[in-house]
Protein backbone atom coordinates (compact mmCIF):
# COMPACT_ATOMS: atom_id res chain seq x y z
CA UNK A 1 0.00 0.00 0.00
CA UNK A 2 1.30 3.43 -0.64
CA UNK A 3 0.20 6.32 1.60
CA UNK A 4 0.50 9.94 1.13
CA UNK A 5 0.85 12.42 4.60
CA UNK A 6 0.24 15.81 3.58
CA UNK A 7 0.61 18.91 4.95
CA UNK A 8 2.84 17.58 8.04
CA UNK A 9 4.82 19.23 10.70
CA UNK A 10 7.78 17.05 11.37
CA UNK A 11 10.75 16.40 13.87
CA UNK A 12 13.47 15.12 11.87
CA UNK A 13 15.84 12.07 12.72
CA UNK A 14 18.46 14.97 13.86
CA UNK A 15 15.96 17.31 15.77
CA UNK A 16 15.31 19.48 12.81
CA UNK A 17 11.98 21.23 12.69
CA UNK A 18 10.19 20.82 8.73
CA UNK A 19 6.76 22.79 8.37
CA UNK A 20 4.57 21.88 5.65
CA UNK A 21 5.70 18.31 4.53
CA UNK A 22 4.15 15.36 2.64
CA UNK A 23 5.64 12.46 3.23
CA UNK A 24 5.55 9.81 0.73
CA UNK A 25 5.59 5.63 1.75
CA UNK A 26 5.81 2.96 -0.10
CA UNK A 27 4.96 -0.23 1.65
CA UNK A 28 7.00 -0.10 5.30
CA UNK A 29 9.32 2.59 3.39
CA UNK A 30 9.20 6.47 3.26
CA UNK A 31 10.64 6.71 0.18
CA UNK A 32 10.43 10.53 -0.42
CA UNK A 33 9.68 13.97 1.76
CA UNK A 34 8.75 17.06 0.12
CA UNK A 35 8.92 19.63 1.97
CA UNK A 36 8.25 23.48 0.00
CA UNK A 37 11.00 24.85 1.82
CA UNK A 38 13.28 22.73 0.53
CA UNK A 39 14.75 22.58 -3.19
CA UNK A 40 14.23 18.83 -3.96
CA UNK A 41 16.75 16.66 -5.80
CA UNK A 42 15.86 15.29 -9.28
CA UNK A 43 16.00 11.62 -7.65
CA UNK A 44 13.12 12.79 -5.38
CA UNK A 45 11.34 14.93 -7.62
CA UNK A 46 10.96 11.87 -9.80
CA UNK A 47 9.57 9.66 -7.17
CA UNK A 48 6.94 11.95 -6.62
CA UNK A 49 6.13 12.89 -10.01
CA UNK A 50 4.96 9.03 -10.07
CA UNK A 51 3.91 8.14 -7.16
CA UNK A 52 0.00 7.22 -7.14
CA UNK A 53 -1.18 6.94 -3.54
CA UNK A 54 -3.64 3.96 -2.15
CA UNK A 55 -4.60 6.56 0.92
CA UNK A 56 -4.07 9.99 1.45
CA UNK A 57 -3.70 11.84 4.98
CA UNK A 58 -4.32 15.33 5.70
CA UNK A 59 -1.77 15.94 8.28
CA UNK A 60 -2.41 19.70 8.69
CA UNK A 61 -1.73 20.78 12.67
CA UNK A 62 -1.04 17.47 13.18
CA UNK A 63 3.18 15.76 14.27
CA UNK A 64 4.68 13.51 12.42
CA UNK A 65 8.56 12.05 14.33
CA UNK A 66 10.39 9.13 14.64
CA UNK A 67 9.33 6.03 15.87
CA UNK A 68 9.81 5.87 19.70
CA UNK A 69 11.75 2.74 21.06
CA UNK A 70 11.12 0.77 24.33
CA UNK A 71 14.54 0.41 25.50
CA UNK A 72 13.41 -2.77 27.89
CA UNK A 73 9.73 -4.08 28.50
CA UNK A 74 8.09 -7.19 29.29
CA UNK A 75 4.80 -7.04 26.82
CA UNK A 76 2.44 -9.70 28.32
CA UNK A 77 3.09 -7.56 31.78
CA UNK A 78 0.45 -5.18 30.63
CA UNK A 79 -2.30 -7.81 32.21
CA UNK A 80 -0.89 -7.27 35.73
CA UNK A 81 -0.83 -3.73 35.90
CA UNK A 82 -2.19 -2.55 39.28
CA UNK A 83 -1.72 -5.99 40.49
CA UNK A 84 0.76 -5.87 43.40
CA UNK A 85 2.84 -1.86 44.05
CA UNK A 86 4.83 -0.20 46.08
CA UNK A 87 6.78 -3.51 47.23
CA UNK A 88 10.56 -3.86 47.34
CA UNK A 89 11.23 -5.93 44.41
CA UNK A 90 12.36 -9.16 45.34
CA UNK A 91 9.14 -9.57 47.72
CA UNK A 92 7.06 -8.52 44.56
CA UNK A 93 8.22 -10.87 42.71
CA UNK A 94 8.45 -13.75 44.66
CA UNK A 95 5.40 -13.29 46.43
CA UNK A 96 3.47 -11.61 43.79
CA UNK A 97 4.71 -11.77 40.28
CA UNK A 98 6.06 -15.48 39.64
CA UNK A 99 2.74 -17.31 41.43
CA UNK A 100 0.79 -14.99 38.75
CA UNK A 101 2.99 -16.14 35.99
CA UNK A 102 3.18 -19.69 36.99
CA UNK A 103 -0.48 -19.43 35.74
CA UNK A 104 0.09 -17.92 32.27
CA UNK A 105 -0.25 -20.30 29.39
CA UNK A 106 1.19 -19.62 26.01
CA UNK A 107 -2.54 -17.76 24.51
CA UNK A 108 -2.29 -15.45 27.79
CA UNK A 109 0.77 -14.60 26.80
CA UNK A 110 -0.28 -14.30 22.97
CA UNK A 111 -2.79 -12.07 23.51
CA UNK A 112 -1.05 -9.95 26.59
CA UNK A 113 1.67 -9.10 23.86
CA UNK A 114 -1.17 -7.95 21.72
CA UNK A 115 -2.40 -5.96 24.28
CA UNK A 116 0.65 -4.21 25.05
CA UNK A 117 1.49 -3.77 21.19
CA UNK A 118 -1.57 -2.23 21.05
CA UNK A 119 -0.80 0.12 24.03
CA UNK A 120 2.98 0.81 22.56
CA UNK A 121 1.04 1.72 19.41
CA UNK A 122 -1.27 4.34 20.50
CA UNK A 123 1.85 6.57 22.31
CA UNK A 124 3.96 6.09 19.05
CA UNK A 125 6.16 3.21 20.31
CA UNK A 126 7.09 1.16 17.13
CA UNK A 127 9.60 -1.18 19.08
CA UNK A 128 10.49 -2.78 21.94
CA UNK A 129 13.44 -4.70 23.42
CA UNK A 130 11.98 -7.61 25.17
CA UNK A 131 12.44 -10.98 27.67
CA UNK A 132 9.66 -12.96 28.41
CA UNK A 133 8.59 -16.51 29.05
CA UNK A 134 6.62 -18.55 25.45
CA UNK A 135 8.59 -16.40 23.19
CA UNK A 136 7.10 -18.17 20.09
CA UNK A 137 4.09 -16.64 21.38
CA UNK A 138 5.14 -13.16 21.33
CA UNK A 139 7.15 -13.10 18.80
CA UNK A 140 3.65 -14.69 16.38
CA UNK A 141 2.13 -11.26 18.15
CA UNK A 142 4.93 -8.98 16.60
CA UNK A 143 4.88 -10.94 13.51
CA UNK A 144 1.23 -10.03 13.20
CA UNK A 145 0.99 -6.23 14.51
CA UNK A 146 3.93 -5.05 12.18
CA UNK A 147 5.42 -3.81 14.72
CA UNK A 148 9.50 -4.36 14.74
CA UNK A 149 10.96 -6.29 18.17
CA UNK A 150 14.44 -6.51 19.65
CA UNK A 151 13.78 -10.03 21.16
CA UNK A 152 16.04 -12.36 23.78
CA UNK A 153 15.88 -15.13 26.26
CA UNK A 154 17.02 -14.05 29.42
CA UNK A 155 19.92 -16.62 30.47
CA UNK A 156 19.78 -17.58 34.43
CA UNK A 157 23.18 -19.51 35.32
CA UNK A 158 23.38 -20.10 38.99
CA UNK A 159 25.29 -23.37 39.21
CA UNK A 160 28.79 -23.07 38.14
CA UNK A 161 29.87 -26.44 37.90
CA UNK A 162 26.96 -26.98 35.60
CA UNK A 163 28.68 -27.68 31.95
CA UNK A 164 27.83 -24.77 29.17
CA UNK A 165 26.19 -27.34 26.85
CA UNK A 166 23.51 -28.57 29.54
CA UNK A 167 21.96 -25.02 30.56
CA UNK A 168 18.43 -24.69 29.10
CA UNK A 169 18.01 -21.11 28.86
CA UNK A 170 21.57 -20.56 27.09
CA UNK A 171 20.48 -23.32 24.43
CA UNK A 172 16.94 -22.21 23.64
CA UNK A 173 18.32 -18.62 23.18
CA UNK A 174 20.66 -19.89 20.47
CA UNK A 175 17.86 -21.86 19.11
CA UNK A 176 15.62 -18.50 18.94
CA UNK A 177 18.70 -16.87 17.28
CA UNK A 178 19.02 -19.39 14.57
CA UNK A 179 14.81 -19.65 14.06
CA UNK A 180 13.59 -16.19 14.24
CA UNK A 181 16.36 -13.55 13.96
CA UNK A 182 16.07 -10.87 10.80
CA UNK A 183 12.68 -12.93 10.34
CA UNK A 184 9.25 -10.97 9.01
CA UNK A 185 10.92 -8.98 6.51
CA UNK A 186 13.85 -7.81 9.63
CA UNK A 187 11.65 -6.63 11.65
CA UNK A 188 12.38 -9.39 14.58
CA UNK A 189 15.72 -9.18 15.66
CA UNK A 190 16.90 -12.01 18.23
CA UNK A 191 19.62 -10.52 21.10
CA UNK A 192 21.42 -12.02 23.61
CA UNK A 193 21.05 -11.96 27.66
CA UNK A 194 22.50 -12.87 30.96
CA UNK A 195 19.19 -12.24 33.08
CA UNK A 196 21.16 -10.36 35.65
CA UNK A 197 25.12 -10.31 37.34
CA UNK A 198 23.15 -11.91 40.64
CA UNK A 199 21.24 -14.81 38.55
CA UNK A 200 24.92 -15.50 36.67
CA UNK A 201 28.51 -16.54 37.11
CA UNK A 202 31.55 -15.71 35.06
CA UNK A 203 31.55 -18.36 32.57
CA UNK A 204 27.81 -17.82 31.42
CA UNK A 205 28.98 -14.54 31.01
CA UNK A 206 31.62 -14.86 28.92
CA UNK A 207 29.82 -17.91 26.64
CA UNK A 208 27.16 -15.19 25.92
CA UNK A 209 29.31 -12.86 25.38
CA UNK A 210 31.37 -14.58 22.83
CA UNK A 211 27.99 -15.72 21.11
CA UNK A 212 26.91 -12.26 20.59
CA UNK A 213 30.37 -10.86 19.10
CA UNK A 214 30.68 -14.26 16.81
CA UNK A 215 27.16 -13.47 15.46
CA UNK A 216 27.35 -9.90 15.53
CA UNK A 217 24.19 -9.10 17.61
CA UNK A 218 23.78 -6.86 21.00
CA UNK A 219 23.20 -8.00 24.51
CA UNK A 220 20.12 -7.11 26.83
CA UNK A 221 20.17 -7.15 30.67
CA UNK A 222 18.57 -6.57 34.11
CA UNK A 223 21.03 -4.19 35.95
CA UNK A 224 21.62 -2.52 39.38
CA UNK A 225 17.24 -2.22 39.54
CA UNK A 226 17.74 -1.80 43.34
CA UNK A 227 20.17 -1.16 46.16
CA UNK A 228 19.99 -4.71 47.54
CA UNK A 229 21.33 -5.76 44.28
CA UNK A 230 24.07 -3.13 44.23
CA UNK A 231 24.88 -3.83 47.73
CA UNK A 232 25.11 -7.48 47.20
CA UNK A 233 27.76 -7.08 43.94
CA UNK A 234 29.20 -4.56 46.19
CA UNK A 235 30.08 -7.61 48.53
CA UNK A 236 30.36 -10.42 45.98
CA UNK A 237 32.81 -8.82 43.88
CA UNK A 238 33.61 -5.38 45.28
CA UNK A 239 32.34 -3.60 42.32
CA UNK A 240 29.07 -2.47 40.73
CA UNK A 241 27.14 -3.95 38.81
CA UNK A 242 27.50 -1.95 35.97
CA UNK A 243 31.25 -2.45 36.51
């Protein structure tokens, strides 16, 4: 489908401020911006001269920016909003949160990604990097939305005599890597992740680590979310977490 915005006030990828605009796309691609103020290059002016539009926005008064991205979320999480606050995070979780979830089944976890596509939607939010339990499940929700997803397995390691090759989480995220990643035209994108420095140990560490430089792709991760945790590197290794 090709769609024509006309009339738009814009933000730019660099902050700029463009009054007036129509923005030409072409599928999932703006292929063209015309903007009055502008002289337009030949290339452009060409693309427009042809372009035949399936829809047509009037954009007048109305913003057009960048996509906003959801630098760490947990989709299906939308369903237990309200549910348990103003806890200290491990007693939310353990007494709250992971009882809940021990309930979920892989369609409540379909359709709570839906949900909260739906949500990131409506504010503008295009993407999301996520870690959640059925990821086949959420990922079928991005793969139906059109929405794009920066996707991993979080990886708990706390046994450290327990060989590489026999931890579950480590080998189902390389088997979401090899399955899903650049899939529905590259808009799913599979990452890495240690689920935390207190949930890991050294080795897991580096073993991820040396996946994600190998393959080229980017690692996600729960970090320093509260002072216990802090604290408790603090003693551990006598650094931060972040360190």
């Amino acid at each position: 489908m090709k769609t024509l915005f006309k009339n738009a006030n814009m933000i730019g990828v660099n902050g700029e401020n463009i009054t007036g605009a129509d923005v030409y796309i072409d599928e999932e691609y703006i292929v063209a911006v015309d903007n009055a103020q502008e002289k337009e290059s030949s290339k452009i002016r060409k693309i427009i001269e042809k372009f035949e539009p399936d829809r047509m926005i009037d954009a007048k008064n109305m913003l057009l920016i960048p996509g906003l991205y959801n630098a760490h979320t947990h989709l299906p999480m939308t369903m237990f909003k309200g549910y348990a606050e103003d806890m200290p995070l491990d007693i939310w979780l353990s007494e709250k949160i992971w009882p809940a979830e021990r309930k979920l089944t892989d369609m409540s976890v379909y359709y709570g990604a839906l949900l909260g596509i739906a949500e990131h939607i409506k504010n503008g939010v295009i993407s999301s990097s996520e870690m959640y339990m059925f990821p086949e499940n959420i990922l079928q929700a991005v793969d139906e939305s059109g929405v794009k997803i920066n996707f991993c397995n979080g990886i708990m390691a706390l046994d450290h005599n327990e060989p590489l090759k026999n931890n579950k989480d480590f080998n189902k995220a390389k088997k979401l890597y090899r399955n899903y990643h650049n899939s529905s035209h590259g808009r799913i994108k599979i990452d890495m992740s240690i689920h935390g420095e207190y949930t890991s140990h050294e080795k897991i560490v580096k073993a991820v680590a040396d996946f994600s430089n190998e393959n080229m792709i980017i690692n996600h991760v729960h970090i320093s979310e509260t002072k216990k945790e802090h604290d408790e590197c603090l003693g551990r290794r006598g650094t931060t977490p972040c360190e």
